[in-house]
Protein backbone atom coordinates (compact mmCIF):
# COMPACT_ATOMS: atom_id res chain seq x y z
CA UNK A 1 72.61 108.83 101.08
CA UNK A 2 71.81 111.82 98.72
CA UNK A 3 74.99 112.99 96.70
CA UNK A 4 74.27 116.02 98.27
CA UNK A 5 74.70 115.21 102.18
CA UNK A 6 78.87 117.09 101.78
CA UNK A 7 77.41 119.78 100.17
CA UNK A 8 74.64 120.98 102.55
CA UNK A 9 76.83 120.17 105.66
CA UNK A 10 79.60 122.47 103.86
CA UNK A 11 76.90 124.80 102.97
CA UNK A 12 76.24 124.69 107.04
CA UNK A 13 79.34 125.90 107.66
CA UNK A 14 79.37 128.60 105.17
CA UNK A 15 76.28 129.83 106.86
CA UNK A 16 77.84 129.98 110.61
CA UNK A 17 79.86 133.36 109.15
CA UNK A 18 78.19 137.08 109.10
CA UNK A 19 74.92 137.18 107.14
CA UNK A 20 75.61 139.32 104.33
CA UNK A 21 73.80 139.69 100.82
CA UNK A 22 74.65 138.34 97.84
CA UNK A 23 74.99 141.55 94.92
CA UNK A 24 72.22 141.84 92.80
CA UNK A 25 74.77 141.35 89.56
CA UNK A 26 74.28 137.78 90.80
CA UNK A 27 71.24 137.19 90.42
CA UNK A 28 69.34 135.07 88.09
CA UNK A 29 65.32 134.51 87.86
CA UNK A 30 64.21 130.49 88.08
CA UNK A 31 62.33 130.86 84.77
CA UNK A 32 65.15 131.88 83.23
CA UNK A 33 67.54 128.77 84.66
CA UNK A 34 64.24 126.55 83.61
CA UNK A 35 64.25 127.90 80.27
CA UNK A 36 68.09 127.18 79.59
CA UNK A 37 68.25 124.02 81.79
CA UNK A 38 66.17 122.41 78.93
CA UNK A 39 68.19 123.30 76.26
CA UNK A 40 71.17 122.41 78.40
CA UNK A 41 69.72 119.21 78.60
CA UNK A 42 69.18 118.67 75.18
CA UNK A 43 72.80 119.23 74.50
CA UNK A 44 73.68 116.90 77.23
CA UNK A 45 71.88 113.70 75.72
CA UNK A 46 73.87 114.56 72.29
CA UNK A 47 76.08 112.20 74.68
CA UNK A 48 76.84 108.47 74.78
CA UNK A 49 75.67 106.29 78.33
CA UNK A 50 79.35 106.22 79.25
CA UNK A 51 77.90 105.37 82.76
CA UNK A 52 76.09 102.02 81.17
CA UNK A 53 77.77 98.25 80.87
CA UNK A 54 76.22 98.23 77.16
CA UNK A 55 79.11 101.32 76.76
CA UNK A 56 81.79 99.25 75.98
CA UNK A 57 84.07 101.82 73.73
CA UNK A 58 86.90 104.50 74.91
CA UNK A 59 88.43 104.85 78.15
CA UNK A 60 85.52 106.66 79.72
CA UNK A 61 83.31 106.03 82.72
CA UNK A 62 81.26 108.71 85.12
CA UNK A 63 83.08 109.20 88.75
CA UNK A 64 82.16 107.09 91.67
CA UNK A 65 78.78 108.99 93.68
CA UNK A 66 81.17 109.90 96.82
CA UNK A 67 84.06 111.33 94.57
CA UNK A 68 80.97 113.86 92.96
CA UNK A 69 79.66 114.24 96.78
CA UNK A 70 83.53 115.62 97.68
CA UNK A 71 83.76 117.25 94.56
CA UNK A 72 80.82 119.12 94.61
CA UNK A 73 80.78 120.30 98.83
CA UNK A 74 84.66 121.77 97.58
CA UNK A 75 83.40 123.71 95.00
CA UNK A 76 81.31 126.02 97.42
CA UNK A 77 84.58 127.25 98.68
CA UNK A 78 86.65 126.09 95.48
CA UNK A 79 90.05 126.03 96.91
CA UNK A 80 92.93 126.60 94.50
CA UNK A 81 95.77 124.05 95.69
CA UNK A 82 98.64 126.04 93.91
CA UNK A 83 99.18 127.44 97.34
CA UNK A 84 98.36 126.95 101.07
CA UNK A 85 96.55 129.88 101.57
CA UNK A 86 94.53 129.01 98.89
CA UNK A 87 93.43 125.49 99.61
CA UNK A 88 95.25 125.06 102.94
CA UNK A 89 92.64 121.80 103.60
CA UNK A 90 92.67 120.22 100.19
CA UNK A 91 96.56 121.04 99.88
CA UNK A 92 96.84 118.93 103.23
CA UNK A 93 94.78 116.16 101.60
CA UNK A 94 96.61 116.31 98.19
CA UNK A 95 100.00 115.43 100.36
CA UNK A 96 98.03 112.50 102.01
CA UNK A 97 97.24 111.24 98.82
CA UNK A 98 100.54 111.60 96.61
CA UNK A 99 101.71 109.99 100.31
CA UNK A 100 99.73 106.67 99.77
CA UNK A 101 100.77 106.96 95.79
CA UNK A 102 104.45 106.73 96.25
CA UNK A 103 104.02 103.90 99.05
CA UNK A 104 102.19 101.70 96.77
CA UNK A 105 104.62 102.25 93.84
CA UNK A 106 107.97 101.92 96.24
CA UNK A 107 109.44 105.45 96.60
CA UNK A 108 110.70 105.98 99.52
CA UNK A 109 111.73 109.36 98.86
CA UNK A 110 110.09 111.38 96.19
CA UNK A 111 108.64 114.47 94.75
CA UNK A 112 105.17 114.20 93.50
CA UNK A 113 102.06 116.42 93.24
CA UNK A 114 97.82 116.17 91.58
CA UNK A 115 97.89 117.45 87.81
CA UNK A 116 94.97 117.78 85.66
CA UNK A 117 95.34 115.34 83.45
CA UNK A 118 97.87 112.61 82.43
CA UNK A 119 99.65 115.32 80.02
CA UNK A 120 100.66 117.51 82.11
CA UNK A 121 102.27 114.54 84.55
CA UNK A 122 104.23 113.26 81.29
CA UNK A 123 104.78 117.30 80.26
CA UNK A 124 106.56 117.73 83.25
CA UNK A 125 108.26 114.05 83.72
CA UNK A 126 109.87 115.22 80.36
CA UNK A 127 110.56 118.70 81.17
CA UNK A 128 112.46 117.08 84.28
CA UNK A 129 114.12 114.53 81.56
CA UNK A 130 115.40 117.51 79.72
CA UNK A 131 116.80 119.07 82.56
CA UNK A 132 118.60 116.10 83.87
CA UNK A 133 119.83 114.86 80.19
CA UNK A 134 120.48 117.88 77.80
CA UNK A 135 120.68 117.51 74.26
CA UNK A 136 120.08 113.63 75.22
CA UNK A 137 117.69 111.79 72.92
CA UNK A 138 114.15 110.63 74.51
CA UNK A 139 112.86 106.93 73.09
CA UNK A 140 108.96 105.94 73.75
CA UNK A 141 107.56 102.56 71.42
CA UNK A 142 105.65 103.50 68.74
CA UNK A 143 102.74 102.64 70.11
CA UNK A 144 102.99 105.27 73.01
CA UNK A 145 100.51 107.72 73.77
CA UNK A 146 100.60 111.28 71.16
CA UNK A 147 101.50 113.09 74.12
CA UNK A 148 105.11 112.46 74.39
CA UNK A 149 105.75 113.45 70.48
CA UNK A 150 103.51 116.85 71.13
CA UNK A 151 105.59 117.09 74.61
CA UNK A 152 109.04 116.47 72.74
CA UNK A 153 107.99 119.26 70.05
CA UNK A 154 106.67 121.02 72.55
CA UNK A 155 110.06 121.11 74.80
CA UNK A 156 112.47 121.07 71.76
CA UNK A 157 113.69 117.98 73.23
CA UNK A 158 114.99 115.36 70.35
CA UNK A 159 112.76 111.51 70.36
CA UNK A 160 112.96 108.64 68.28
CA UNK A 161 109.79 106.12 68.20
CA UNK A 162 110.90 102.02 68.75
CA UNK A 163 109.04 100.13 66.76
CA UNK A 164 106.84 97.86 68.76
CA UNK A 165 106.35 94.24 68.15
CA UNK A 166 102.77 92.17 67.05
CA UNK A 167 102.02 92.05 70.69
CA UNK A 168 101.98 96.03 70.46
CA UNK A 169 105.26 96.51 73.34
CA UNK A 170 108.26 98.39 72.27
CA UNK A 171 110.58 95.60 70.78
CA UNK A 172 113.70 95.43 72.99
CA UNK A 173 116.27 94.34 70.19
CA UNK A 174 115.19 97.71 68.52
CA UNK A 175 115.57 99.65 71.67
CA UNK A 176 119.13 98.38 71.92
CA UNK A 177 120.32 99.25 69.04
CA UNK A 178 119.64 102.83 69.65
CA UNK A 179 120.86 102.63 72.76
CA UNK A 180 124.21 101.82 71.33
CA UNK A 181 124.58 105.08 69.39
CA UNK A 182 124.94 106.42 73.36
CA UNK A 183 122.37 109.35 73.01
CA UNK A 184 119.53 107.93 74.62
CA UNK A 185 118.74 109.76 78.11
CA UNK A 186 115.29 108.55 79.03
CA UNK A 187 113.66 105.65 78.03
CA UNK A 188 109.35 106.01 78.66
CA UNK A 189 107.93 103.03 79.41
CA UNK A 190 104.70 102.27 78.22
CA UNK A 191 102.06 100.46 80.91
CA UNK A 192 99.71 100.08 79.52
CA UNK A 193 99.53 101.32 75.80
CA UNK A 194 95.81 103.00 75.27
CA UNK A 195 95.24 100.83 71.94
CA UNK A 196 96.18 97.58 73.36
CA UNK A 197 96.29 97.88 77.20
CA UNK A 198 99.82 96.33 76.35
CA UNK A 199 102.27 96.34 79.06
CA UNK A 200 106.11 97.31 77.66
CA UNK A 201 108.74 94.71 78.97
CA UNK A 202 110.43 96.84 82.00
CA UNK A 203 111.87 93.71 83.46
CA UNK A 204 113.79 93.72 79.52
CA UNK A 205 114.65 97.69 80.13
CA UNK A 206 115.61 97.33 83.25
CA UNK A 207 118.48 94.77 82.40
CA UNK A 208 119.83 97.02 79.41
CA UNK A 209 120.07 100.34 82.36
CA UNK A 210 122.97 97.93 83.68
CA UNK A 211 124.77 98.27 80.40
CA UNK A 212 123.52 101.54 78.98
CA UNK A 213 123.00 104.79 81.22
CA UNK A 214 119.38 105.80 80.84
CA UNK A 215 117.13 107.06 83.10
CA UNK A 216 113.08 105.37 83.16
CA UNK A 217 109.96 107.00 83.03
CA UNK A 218 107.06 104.67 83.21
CA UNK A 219 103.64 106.50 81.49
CA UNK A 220 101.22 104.43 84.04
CA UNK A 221 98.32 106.82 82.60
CA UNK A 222 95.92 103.75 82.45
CA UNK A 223 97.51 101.18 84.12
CA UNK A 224 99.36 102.33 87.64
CA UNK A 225 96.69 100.83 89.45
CA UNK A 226 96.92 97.56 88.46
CA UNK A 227 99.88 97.99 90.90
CA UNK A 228 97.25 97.12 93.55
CA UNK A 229 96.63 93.69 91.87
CA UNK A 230 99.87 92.84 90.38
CA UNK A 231 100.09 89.66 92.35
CA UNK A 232 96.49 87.83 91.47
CA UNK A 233 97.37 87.88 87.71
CA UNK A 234 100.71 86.33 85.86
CA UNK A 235 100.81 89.71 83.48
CA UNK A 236 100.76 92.22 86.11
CA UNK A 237 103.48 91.09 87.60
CA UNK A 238 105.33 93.51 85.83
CA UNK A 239 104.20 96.20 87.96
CA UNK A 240 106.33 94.64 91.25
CA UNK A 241 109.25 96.35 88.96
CA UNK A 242 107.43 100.24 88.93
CA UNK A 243 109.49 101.31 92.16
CA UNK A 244 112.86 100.99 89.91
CA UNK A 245 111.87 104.27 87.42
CA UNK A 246 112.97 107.15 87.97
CA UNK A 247 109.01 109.00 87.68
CA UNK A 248 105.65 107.67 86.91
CA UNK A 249 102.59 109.28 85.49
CA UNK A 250 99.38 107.87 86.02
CA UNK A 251 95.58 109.16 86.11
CA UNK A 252 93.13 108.72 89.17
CA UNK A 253 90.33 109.74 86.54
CA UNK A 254 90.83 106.58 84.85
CA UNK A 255 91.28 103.39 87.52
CA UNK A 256 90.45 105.62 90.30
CA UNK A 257 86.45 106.55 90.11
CA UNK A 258 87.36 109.82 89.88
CA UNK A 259 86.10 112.79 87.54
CA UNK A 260 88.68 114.27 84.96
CA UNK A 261 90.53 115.90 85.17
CA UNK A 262 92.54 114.57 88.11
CA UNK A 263 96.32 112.94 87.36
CA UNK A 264 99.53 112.47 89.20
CA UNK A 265 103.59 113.35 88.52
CA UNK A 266 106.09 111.28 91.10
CA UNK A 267 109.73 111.29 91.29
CA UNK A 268 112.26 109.29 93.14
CA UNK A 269 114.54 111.90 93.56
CA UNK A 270 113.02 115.19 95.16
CA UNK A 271 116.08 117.21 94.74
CA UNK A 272 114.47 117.61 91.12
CA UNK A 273 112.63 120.46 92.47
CA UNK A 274 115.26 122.46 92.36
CA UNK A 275 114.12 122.61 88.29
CA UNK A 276 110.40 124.08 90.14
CA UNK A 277 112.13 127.05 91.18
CA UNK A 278 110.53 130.61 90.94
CA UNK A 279 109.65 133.58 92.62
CA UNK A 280 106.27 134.70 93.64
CA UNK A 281 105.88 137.82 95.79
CA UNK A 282 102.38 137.24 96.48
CA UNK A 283 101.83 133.52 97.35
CA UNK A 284 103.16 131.31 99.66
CA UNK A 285 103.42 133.52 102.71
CA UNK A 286 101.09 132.00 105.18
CA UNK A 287 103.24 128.67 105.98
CA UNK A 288 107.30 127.77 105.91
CA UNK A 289 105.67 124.28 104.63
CA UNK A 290 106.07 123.34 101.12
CA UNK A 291 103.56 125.20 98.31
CA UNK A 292 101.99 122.21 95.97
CA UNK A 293 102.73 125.50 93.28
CA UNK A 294 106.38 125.21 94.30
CA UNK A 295 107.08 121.68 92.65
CA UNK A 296 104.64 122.05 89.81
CA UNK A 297 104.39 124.10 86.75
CA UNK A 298 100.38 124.29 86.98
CA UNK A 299 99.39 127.58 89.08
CA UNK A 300 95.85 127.10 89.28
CA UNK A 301 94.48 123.82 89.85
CA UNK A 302 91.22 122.41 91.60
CA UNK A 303 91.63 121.71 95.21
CA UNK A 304 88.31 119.88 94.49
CA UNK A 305 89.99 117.11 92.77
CA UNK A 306 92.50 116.30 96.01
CA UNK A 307 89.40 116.62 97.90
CA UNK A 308 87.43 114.04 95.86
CA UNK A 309 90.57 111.63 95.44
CA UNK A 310 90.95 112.08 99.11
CA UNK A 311 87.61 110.88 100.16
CA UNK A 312 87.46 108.23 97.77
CA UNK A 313 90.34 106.48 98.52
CA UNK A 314 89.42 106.30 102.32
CA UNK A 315 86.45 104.67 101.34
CA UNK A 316 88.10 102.53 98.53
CA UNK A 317 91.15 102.06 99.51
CA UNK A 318 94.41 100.83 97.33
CA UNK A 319 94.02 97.33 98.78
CA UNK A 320 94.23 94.28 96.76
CA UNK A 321 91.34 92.38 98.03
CA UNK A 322 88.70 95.27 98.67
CA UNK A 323 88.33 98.48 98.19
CA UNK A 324 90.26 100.09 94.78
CA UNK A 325 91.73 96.33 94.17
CA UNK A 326 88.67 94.24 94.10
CA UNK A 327 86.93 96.75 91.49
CA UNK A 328 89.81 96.29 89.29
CA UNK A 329 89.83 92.75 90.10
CA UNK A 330 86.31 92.34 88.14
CA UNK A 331 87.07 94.49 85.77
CA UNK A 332 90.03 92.08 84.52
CA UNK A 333 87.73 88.98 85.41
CA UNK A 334 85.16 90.99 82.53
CA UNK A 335 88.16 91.20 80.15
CA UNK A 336 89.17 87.49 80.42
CA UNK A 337 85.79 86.08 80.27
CA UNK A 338 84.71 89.02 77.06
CA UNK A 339 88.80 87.40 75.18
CA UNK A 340 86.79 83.71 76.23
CA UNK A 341 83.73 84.12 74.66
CA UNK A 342 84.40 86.43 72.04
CA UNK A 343 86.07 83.56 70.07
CA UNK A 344 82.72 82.71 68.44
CA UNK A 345 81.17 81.90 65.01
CA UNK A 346 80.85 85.86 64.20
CA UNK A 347 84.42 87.18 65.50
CA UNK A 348 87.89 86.21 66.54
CA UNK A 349 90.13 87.91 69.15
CA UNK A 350 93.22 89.59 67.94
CA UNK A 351 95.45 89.35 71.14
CA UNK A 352 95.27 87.99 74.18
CA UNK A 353 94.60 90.68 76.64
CA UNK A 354 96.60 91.14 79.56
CA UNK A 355 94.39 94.51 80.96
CA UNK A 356 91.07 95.41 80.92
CA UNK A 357 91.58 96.14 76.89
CA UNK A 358 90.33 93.82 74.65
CA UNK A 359 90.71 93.91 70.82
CA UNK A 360 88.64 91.91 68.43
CA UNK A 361 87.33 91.47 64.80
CA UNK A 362 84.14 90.19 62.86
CA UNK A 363 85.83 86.88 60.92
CA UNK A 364 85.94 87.81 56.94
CA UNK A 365 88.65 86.55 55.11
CA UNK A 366 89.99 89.49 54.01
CA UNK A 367 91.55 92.44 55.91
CA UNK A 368 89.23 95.09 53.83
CA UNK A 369 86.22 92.94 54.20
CA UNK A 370 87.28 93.08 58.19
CA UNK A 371 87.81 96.93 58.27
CA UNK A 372 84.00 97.08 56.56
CA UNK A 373 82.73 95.32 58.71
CA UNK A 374 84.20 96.63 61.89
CA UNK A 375 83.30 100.17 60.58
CA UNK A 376 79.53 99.05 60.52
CA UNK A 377 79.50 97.59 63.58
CA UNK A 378 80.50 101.05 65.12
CA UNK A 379 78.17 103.11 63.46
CA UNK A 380 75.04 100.44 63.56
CA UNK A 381 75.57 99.90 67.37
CA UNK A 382 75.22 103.98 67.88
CA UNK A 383 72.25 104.62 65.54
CA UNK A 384 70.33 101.77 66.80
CA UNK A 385 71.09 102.77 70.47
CA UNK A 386 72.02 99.87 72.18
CA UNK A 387 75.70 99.29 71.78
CA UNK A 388 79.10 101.17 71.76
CA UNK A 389 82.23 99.88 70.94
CA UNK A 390 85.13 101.33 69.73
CA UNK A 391 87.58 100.86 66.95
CA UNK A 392 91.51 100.67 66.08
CA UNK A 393 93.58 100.81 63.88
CA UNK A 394 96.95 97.92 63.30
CA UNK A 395 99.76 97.43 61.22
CA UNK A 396 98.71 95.29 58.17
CA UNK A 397 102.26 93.32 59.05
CA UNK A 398 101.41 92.78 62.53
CA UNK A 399 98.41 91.81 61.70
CA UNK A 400 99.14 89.04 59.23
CA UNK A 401 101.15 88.07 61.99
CA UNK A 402 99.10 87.52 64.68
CA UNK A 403 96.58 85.79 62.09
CA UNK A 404 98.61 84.35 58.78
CA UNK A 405 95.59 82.69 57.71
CA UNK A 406 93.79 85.94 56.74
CA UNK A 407 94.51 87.38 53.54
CA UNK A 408 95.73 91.33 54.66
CA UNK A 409 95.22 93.56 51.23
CA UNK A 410 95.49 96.99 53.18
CA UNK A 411 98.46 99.19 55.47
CA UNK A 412 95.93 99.36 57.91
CA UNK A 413 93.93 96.85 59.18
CA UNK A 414 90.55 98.32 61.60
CA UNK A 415 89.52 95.92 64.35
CA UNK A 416 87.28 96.51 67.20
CA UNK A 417 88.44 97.47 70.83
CA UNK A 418 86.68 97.45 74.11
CA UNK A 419 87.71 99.29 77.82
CA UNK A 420 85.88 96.90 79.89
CA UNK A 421 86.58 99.40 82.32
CA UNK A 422 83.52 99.26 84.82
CA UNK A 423 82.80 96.21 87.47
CA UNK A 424 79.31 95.84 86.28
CA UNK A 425 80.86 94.91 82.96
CA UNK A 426 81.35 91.30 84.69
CA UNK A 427 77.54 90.91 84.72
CA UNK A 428 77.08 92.04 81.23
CA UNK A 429 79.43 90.03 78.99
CA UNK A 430 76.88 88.09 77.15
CA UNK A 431 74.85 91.05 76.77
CA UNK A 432 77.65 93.19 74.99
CA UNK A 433 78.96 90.11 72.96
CA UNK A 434 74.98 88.98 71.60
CA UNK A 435 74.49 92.47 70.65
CA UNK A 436 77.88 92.45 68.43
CA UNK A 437 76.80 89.52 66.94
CA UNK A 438 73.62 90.66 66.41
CA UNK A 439 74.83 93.60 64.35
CA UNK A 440 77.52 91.63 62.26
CA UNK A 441 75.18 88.73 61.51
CA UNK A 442 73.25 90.73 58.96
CA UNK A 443 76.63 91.31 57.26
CA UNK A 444 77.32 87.51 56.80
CA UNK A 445 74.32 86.93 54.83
């Protein structure tokens, strides 16, 4: 079916009202859109095939074809969800959706809403934090995402990092011990950790809430839809625990097929939107119901993106063995298979993954002679065209670690890391692991 099919029946409907004709201000002549479509498109290939198995770097991926067919039908009426007369159909679908979110993570009763991106859902987990816990001190590991430092500066609200541990979680013993200076309010848990895809130990957190009053927020921005498939993998399992926070954050526009920026804010508790509250003498005057605007502190914000998520999800839906699930499934069959075979003659995996992150490194003895080499491999596989991976950075101690027989002469040690993030990465596993080898071989002669 063309990826156009929503937007010409839309268009349809658009048509059934009075004729009228478009302003003349409007107007633009087809040579001119030909003329600037091609140097649009010569911007556009300045681009990496994110869309392509052989893209094996960052966390990035186009949207599924029916999510773009929603997206782009919306757009002819672009709906603004901030309030029901503005998006009164895409409001109604964003409710569905954040519905079928907080069934699959446990709340019964919660507060939740669409943001545009997994900042804003941690912005405002925090914001509710501070409101709950004043003057109380917010921990995140170390190896959190930036966003809850910025956020913390951002809200005035006091932090302290946790160091993490060499499997890159927040170290529990170290977590304690701050908890016993009793000025710890909320405790983010990490799952999973963008470097590692490392999964923080909530079943561990959870049993130091009984002695130490703390609320949980869980930053799912990666991982809350491995939710869906927490009980065909050992390491997931940890996900069976998600219902016990007290708010999760987690992106659609990462698991979910869907286009950025689309991410999600739920609470357990929805009398927290009392901390929503504000006036607006113009909006929210065309239903009693509840305004999306009303629990959020995004005004604007695409109805589009409810729209998309909406019709993706009834066509893959959060089921573990098809739909949303069995994508994911592959994706972590990819990852295990990639940590299998990546063991080779040319490189050595750094830690067992337990998402659909893996880390690796070209085997040199040395931790500078690693870093070179990883460095290379980046670049080479970009200016030949035919690979991309992505790199990290890890503690020279953690490190040594995980791999005492390596001599580690530098703070930092750079490895390689790969999002095996797409189901067609199953197919192309050999293909992505004979073109690293082809680039480091040249480097081991």
């Amino acid at each position: 079916m063309e990826i156009t099919y929503l937007y010409n029946e839309i268009q349809k409907w658009l048509d059934s009202f009075p004729k009228f004709k478009g302003d003349e201000t409007l107007n633009v002549k087809e040579e001119e859109i030909i003329a600037v479509g091609g140097e649009f498109l010569d911007k556009m290939k300045d681009n990496y095939p994110f869309h392509h198995p052989l893209y094996a770097g960052q966390m990035l991926k186009p949207p599924h074809e029916v999510a773009i067919m929603a997206y782009l039908g919306t757009m002819l009426l672009n709906p603004n969800n901030h309030a029901l007369d503005g998006g009164p159909a895409t409001a109604k679908m964003e409710k569905e959706v954040v519905s079928d979110f907080a069934k699959l993570f446990g709340f019964n009763e919660y507060l939740g809403h669409l943001t545009t991106s997994g900042t804003i859902a941690n912005f405002e987990a925090l914001l509710i934090a501070r409101e709950l816990a004043p003057n109380k001190v917010v921990a995140f590991s170390e190896q959190a995402h930036y966003t809850h430092s910025r956020v913390c500066h951002w809200l005035q609200v006091p932090f302290v990092e946790i160091p993490s541990n060499n499997f890159g979680k927040m170290d529990i013993s170290s977590l304690e011990k701050e908890l016993q200076k009793n000025n710890i309010g909320t405790v983010i848990v990490t799952l999973a950790t963008t470097s590692l895809g490392a999964l923080d130990d909530l079943k561990e957190i959870l049993h130091l809430q009984k002695n130490y009053n703390f609320r949980i927020h869980i930053d799912a921005a990666y991982g809350g839809y491995f939710k869906i498939i927490s009980q065909y993998r050992e390491q997931l399992q940890v996900f069976d625990l998600i219902s016990k926070a007290d708010s999760i954050a987690f992106d659609p526009h990462k698991q979910g097929l869907q286009p950025y920026g689309c991410g999600c804010i739920l609470f357990n508790n929805p009398a927290v939107g009392k901390f929503y509250k504000h006036n607006s003498p113009y909006t929210y005057f065309t239903s009693d119901e509840l305004h999306l605007g009303e629990i959020s502190i995004e005004c604007s914000r695409a109805g589009a993106s409810a729209a998309a998520l909406w019709f993706t999800n009834k066509l893959f839906p959060l089921k573990s063995d098809f739909g949303i699930g069995q994508i994911l499934t592959k994706t972590i069959d990819a990852t295990e298979d990639f940590a299998r075979k990546i063991n080779n003659s040319y490189f050595s995996l750094y830690l067992q993954p337990e998402t659909n992150i893996v880390t690796y490194f070209p085997k040199f003895k040395s931790a500078s002679e690693i870093s070179k080499a990883s460095e290379n491999i980046l670049k080479e596989g970009i200016l030949q065209n035919e690979l991309w991976v992505a790199t990290l950075k890890v503690k020279s101690e953690h490190f040594q670690v995980n791999h005492p027989e390596l001599i580690v002469d530098k703070k930092w040690v750079t490895i390689l890391r790969s999002c095996l993030m797409k189901p067609e990465h199953k197919d192309w596993v050999n293909d992505i692991i004979d073109g690293l080898n082809n680039l480091t071989a040249p480097q081991k002669i």
